[in-house]
PDB file of N, CA and C in Angstrom:
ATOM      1  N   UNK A   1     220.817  37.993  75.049  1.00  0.00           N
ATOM      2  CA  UNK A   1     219.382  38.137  74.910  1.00  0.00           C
ATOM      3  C   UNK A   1     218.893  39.300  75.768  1.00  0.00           C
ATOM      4  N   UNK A   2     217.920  39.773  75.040  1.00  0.00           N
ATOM      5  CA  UNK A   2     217.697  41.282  76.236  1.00  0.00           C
ATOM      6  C   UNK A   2     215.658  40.792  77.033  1.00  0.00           C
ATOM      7  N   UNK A   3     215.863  41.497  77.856  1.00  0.00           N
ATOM      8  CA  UNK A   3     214.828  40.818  78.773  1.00  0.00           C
ATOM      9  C   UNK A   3     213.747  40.869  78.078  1.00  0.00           C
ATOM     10  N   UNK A   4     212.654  40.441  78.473  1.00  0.00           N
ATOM     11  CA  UNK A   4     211.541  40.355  77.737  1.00  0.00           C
ATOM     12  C   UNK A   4     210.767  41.947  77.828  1.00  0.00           C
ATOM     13  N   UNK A   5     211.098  42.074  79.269  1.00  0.00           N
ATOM     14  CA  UNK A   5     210.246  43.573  79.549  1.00  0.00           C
ATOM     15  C   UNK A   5     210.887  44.684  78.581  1.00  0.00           C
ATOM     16  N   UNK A   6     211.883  44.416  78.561  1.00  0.00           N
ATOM     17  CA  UNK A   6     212.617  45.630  77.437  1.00  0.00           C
ATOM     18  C   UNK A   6     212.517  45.669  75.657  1.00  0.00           C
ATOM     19  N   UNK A   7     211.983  44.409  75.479  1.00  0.00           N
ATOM     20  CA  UNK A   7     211.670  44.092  74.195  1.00  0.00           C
ATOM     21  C   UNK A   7     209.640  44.610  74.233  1.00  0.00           C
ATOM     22  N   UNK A   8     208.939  44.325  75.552  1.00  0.00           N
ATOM     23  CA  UNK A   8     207.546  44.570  75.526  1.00  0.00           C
ATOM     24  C   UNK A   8     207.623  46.350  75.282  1.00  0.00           C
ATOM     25  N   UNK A   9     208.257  47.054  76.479  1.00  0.00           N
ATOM     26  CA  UNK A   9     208.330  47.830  76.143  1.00  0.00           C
ATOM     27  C   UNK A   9     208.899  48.773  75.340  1.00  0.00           C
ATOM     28  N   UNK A  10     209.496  48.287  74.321  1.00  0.00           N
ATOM     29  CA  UNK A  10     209.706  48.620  72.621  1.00  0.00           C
ATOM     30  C   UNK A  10     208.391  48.452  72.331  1.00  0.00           C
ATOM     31  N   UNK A  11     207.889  47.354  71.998  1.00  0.00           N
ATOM     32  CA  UNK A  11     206.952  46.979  71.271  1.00  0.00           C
ATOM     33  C   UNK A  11     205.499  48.166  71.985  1.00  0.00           C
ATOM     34  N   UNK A  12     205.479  48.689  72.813  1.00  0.00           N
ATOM     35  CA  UNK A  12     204.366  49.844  73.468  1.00  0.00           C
ATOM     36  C   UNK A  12     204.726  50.853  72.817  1.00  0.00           C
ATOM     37  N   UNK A  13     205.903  51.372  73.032  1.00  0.00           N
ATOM     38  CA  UNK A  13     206.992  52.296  72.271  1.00  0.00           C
ATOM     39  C   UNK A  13     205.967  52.198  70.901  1.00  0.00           C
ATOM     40  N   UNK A  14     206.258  51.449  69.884  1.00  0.00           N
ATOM     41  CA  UNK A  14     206.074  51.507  68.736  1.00  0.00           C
ATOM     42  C   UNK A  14     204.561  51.785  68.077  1.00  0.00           C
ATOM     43  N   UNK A  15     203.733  50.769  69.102  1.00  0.00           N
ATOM     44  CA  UNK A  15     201.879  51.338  69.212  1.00  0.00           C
ATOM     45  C   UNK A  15     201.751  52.616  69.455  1.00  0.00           C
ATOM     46  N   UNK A  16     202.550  53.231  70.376  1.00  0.00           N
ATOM     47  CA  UNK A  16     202.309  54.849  70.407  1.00  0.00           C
ATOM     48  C   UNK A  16     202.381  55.623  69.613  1.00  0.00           C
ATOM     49  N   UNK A  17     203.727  55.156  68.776  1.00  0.00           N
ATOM     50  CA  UNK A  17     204.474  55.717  67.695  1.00  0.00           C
ATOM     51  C   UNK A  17     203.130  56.095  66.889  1.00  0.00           C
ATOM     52  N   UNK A  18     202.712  54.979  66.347  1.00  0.00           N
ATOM     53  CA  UNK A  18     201.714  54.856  65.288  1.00  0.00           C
ATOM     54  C   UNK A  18     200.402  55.665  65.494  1.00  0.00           C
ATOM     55  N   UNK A  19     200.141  55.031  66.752  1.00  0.00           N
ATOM     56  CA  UNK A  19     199.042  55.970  67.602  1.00  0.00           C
ATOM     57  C   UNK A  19     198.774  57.252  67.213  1.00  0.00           C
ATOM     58  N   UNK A  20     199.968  58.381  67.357  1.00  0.00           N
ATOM     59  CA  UNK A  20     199.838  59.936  67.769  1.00  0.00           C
ATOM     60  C   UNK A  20     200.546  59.869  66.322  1.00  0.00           C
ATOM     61  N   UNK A  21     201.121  59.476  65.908  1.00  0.00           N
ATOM     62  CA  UNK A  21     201.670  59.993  64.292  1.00  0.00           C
ATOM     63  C   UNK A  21     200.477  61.199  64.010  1.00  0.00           C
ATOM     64  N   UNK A  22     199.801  60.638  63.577  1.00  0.00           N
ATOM     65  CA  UNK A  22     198.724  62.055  62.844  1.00  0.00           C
ATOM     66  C   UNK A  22     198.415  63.217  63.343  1.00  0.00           C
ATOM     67  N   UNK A  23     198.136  62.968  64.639  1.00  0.00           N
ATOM     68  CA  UNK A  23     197.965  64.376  65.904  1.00  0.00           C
ATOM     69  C   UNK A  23     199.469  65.102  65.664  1.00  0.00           C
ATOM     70  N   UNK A  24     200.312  64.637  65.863  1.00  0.00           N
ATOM     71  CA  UNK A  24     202.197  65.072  66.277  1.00  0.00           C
ATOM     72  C   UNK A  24     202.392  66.022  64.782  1.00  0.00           C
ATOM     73  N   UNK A  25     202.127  65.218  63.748  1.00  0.00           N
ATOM     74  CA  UNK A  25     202.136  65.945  62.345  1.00  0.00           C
ATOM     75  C   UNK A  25     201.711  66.881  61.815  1.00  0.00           C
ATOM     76  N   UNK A  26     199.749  66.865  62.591  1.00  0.00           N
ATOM     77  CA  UNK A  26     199.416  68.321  62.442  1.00  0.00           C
ATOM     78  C   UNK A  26     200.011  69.389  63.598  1.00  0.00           C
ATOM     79  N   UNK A  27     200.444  68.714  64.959  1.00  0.00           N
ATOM     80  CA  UNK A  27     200.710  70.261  65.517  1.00  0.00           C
ATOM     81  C   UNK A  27     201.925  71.065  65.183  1.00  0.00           C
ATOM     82  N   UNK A  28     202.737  69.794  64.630  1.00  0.00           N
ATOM     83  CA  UNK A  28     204.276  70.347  63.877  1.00  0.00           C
ATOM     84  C   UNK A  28     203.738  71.225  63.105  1.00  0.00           C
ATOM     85  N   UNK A  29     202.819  71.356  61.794  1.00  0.00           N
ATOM     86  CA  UNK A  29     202.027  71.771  60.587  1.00  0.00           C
ATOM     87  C   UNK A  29     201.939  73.199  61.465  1.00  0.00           C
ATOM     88  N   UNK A  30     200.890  73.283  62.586  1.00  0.00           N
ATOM     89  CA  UNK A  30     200.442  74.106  62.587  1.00  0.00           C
ATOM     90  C   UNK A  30     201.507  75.165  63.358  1.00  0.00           C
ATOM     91  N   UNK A  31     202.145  74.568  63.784  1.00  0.00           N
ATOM     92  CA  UNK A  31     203.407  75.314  65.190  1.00  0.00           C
ATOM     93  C   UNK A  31     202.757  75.407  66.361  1.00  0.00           C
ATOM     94  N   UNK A  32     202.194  74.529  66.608  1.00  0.00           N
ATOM     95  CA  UNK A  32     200.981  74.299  67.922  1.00  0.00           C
ATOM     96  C   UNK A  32     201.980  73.220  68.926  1.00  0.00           C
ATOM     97  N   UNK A  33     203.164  74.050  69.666  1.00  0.00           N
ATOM     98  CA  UNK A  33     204.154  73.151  70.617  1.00  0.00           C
ATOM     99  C   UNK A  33     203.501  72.906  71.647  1.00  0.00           C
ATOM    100  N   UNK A  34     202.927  73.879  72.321  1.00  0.00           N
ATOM    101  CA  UNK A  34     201.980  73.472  73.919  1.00  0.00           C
ATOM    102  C   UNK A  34     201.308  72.209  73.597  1.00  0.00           C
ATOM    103  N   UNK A  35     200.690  72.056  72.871  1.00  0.00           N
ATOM    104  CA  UNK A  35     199.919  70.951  72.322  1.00  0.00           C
ATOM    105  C   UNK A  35     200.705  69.842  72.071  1.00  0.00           C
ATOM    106  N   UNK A  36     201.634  69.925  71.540  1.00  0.00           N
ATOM    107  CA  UNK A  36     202.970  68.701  70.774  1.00  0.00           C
ATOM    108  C   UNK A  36     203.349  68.399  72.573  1.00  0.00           C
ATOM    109  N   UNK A  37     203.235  69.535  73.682  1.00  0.00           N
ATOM    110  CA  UNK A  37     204.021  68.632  75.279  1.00  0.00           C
ATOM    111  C   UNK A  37     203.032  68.027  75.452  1.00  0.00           C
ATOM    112  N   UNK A  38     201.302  67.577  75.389  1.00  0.00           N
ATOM    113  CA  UNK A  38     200.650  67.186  76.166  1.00  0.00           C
ATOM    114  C   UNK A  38     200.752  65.969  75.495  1.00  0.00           C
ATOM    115  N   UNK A  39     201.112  65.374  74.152  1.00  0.00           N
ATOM    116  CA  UNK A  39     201.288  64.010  73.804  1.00  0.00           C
ATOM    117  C   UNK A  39     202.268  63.032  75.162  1.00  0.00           C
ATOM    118  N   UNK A  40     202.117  61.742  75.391  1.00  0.00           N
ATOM    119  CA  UNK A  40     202.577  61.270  75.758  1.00  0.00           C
ATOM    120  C   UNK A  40     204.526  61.448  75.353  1.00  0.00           C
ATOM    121  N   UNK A  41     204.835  61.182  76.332  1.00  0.00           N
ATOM    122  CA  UNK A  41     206.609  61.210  75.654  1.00  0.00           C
ATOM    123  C   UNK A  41     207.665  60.118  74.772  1.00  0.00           C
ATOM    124  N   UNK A  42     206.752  58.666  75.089  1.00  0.00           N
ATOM    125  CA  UNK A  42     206.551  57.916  74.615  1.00  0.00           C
ATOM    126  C   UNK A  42     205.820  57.338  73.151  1.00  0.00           C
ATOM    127  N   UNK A  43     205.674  58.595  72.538  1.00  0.00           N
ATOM    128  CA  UNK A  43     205.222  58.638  71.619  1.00  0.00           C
ATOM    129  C   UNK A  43     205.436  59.558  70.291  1.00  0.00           C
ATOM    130  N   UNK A  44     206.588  59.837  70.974  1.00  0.00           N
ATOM    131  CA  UNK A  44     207.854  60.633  70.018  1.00  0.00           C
ATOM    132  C   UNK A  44     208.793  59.244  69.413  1.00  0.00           C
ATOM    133  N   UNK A  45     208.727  59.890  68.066  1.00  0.00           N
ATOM    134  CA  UNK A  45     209.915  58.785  67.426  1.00  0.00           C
ATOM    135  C   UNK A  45     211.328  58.467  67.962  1.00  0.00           C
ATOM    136  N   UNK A  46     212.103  59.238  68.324  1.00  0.00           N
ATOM    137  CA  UNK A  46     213.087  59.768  68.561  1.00  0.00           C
ATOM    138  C   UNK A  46     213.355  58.621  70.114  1.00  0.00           C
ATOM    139  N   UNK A  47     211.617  58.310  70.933  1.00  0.00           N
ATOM    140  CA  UNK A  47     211.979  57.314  71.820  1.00  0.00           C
ATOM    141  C   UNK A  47     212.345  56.252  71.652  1.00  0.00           C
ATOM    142  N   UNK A  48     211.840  55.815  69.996  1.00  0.00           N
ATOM    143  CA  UNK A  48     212.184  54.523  69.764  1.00  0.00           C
ATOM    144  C   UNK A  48     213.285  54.013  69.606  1.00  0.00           C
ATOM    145  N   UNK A  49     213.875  52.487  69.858  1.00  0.00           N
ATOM    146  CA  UNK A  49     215.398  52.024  69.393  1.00  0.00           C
ATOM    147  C   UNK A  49     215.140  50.725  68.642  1.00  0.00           C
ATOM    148  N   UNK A  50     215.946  50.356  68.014  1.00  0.00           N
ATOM    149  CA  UNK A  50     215.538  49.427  66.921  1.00  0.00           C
ATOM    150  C   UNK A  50     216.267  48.246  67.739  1.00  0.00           C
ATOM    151  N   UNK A  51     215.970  47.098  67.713  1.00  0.00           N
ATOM    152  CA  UNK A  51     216.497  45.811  68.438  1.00  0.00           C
ATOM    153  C   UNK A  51     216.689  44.794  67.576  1.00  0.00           C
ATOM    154  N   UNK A  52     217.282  43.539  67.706  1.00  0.00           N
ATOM    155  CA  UNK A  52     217.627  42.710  66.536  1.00  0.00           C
ATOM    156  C   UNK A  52     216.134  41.546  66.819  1.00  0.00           C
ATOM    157  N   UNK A  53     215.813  41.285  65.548  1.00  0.00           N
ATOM    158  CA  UNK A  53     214.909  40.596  65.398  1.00  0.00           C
ATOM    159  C   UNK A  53     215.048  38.899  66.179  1.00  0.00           C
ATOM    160  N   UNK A  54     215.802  38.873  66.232  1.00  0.00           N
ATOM    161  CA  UNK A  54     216.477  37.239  66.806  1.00  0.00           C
ATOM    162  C   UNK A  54     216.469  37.277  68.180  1.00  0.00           C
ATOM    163  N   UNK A  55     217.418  37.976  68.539  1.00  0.00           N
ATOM    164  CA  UNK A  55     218.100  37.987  70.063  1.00  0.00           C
ATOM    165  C   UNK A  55     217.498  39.227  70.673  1.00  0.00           C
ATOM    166  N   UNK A  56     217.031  40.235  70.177  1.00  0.00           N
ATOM    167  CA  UNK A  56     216.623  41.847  70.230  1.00  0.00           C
ATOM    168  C   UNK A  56     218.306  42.447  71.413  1.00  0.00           C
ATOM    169  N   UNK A  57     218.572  42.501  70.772  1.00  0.00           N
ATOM    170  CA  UNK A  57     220.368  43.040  70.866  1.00  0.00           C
ATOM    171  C   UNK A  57     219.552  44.482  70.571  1.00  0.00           C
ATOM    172  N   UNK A  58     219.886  45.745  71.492  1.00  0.00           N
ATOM    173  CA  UNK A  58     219.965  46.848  70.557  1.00  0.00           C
ATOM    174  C   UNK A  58     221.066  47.703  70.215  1.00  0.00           C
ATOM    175  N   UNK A  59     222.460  47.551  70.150  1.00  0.00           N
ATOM    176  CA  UNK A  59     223.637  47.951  69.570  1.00  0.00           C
ATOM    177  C   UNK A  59     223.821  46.790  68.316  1.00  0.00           C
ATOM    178  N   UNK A  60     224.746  47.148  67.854  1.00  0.00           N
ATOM    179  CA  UNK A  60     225.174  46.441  66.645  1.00  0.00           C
ATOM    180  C   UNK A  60     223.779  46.351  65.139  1.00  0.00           C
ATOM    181  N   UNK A  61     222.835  47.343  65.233  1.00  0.00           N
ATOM    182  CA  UNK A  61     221.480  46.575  64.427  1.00  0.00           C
ATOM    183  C   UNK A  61     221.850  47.401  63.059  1.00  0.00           C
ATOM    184  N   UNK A  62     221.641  46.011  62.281  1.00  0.00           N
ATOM    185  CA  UNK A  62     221.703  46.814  60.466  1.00  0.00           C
ATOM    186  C   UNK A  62     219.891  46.500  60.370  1.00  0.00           C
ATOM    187  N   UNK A  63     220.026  48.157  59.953  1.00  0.00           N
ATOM    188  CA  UNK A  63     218.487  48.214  59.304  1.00  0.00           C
ATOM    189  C   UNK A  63     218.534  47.387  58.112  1.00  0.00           C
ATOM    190  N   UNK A  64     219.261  47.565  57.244  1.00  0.00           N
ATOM    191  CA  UNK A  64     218.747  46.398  56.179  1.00  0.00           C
ATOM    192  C   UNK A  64     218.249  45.357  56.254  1.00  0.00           C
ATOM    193  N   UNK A  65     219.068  44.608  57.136  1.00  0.00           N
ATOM    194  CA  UNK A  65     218.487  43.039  57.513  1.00  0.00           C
ATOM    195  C   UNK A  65     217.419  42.786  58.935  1.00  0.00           C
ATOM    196  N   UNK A  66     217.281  43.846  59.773  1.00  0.00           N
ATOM    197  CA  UNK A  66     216.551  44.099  60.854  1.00  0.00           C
ATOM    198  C   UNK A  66     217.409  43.096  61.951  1.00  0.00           C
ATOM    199  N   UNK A  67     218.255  42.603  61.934  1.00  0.00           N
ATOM    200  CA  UNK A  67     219.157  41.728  63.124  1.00  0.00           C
ATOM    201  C   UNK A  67     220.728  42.635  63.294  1.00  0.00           C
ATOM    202  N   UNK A  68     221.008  42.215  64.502  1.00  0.00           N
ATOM    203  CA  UNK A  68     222.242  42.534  64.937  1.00  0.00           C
ATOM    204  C   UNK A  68     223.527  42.500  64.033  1.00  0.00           C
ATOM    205  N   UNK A  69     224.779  42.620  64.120  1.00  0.00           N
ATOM    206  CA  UNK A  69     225.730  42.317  63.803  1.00  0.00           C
ATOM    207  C   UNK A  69     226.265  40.883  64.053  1.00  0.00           C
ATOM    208  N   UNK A  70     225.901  40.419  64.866  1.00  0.00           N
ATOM    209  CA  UNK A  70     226.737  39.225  65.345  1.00  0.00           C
ATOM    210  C   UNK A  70     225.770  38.138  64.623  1.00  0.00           C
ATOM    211  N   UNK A  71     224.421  38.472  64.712  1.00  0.00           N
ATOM    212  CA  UNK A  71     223.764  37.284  64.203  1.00  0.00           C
ATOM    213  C   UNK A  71     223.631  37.344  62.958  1.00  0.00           C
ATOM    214  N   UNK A  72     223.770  38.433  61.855  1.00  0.00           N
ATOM    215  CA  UNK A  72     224.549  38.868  60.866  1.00  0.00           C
ATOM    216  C   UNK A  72     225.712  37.729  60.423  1.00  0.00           C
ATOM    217  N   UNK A  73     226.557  37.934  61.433  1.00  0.00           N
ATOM    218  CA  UNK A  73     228.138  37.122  61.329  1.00  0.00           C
ATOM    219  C   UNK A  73     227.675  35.488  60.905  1.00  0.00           C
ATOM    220  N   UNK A  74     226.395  35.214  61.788  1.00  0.00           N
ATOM    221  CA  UNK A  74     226.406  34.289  62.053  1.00  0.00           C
ATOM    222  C   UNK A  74     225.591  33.311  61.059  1.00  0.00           C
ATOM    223  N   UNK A  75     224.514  33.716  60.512  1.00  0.00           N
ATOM    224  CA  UNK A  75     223.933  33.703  59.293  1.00  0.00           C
ATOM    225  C   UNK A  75     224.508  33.385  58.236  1.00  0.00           C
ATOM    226  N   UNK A  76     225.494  34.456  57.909  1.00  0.00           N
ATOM    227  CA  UNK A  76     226.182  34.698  56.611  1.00  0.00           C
ATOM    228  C   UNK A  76     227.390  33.271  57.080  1.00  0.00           C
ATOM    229  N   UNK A  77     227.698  32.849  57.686  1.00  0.00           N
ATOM    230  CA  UNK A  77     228.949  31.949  58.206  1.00  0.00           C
ATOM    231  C   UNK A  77     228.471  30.949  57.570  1.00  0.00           C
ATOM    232  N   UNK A  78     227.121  30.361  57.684  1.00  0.00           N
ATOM    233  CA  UNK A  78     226.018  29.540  57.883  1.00  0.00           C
ATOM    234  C   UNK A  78     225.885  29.371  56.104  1.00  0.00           C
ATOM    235  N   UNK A  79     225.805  30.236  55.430  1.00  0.00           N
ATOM    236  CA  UNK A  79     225.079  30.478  54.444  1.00  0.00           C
ATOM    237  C   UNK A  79     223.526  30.814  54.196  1.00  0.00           C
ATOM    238  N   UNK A  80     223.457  31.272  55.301  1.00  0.00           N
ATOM    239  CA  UNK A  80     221.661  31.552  55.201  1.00  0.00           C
ATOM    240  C   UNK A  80     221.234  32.984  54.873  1.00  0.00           C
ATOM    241  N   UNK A  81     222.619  33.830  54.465  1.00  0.00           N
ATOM    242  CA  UNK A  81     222.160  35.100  54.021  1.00  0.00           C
ATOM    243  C   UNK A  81     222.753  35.334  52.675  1.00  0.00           C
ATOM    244  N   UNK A  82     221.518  34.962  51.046  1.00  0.00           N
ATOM    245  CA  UNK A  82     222.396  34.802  49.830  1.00  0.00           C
ATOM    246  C   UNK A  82     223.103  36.108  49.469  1.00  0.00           C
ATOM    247  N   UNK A  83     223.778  36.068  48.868  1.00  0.00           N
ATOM    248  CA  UNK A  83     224.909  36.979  48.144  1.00  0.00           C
ATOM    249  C   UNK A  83     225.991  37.166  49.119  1.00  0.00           C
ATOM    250  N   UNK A  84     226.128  36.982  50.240  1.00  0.00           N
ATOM    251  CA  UNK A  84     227.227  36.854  51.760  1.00  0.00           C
ATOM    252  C   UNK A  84     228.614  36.209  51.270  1.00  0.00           C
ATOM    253  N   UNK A  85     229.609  36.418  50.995  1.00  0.00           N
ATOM    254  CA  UNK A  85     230.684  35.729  51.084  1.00  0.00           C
ATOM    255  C   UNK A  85     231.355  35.785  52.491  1.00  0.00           C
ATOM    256  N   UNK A  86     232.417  34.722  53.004  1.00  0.00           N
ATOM    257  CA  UNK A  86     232.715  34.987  53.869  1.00  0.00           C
ATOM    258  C   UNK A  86     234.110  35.784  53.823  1.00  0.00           C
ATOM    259  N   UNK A  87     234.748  37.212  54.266  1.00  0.00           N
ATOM    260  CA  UNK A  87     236.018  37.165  53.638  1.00  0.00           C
ATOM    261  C   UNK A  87     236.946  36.961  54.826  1.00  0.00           C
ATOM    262  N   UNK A  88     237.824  37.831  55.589  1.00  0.00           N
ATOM    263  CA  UNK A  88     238.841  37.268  56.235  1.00  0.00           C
ATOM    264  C   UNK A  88     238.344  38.110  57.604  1.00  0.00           C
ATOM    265  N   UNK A  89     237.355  37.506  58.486  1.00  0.00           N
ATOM    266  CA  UNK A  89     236.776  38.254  59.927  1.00  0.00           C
ATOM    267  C   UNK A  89     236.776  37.430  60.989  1.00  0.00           C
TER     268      UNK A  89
END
């Protein structure tokens, strides 16, 4: 399980994201970089990391399903992820 503070601050991460999207887009547009440093840094995509929806693990994450690998494993073991067979893992 990853701490709570590291999952909050994803989740700030991601309000920013959204935040400056439109500002970040036009100064790219315009080639206006001095302007693109005074955005927060935290508010570049590139800060963000994707975490597993369950456990917020951030290695092992399939974007498709938005969870880890293991809880992936664990799901599909389960039968709670349809079309999943289990084969020899």
């Amino acid at each position: 399980m990853a701490k709570e503070s590291m999952k909050a601050r994803e989740v700030k991460r991601a309000k920013l994201i959204a935040k400056y999207a439109a500002k970040r887009e036009q100064f790219i547009a315009e080639g206006n970089y001095d302007a693109l440093q005074t955005l927060p840094r935290n508010s570049s995509p590139i800060r963000y990391h994707n975490r597993c929806k369950i456990t917020g693990r951030p290695k092992g994450y399939m974007r498709q399903f938005g969870i880890s690998r293991i809880q992936f494993r664990e799901m599909a073991s389960k039968g709670l992820i349809p079309g999943v067979k289990k084969a020899s893992w």
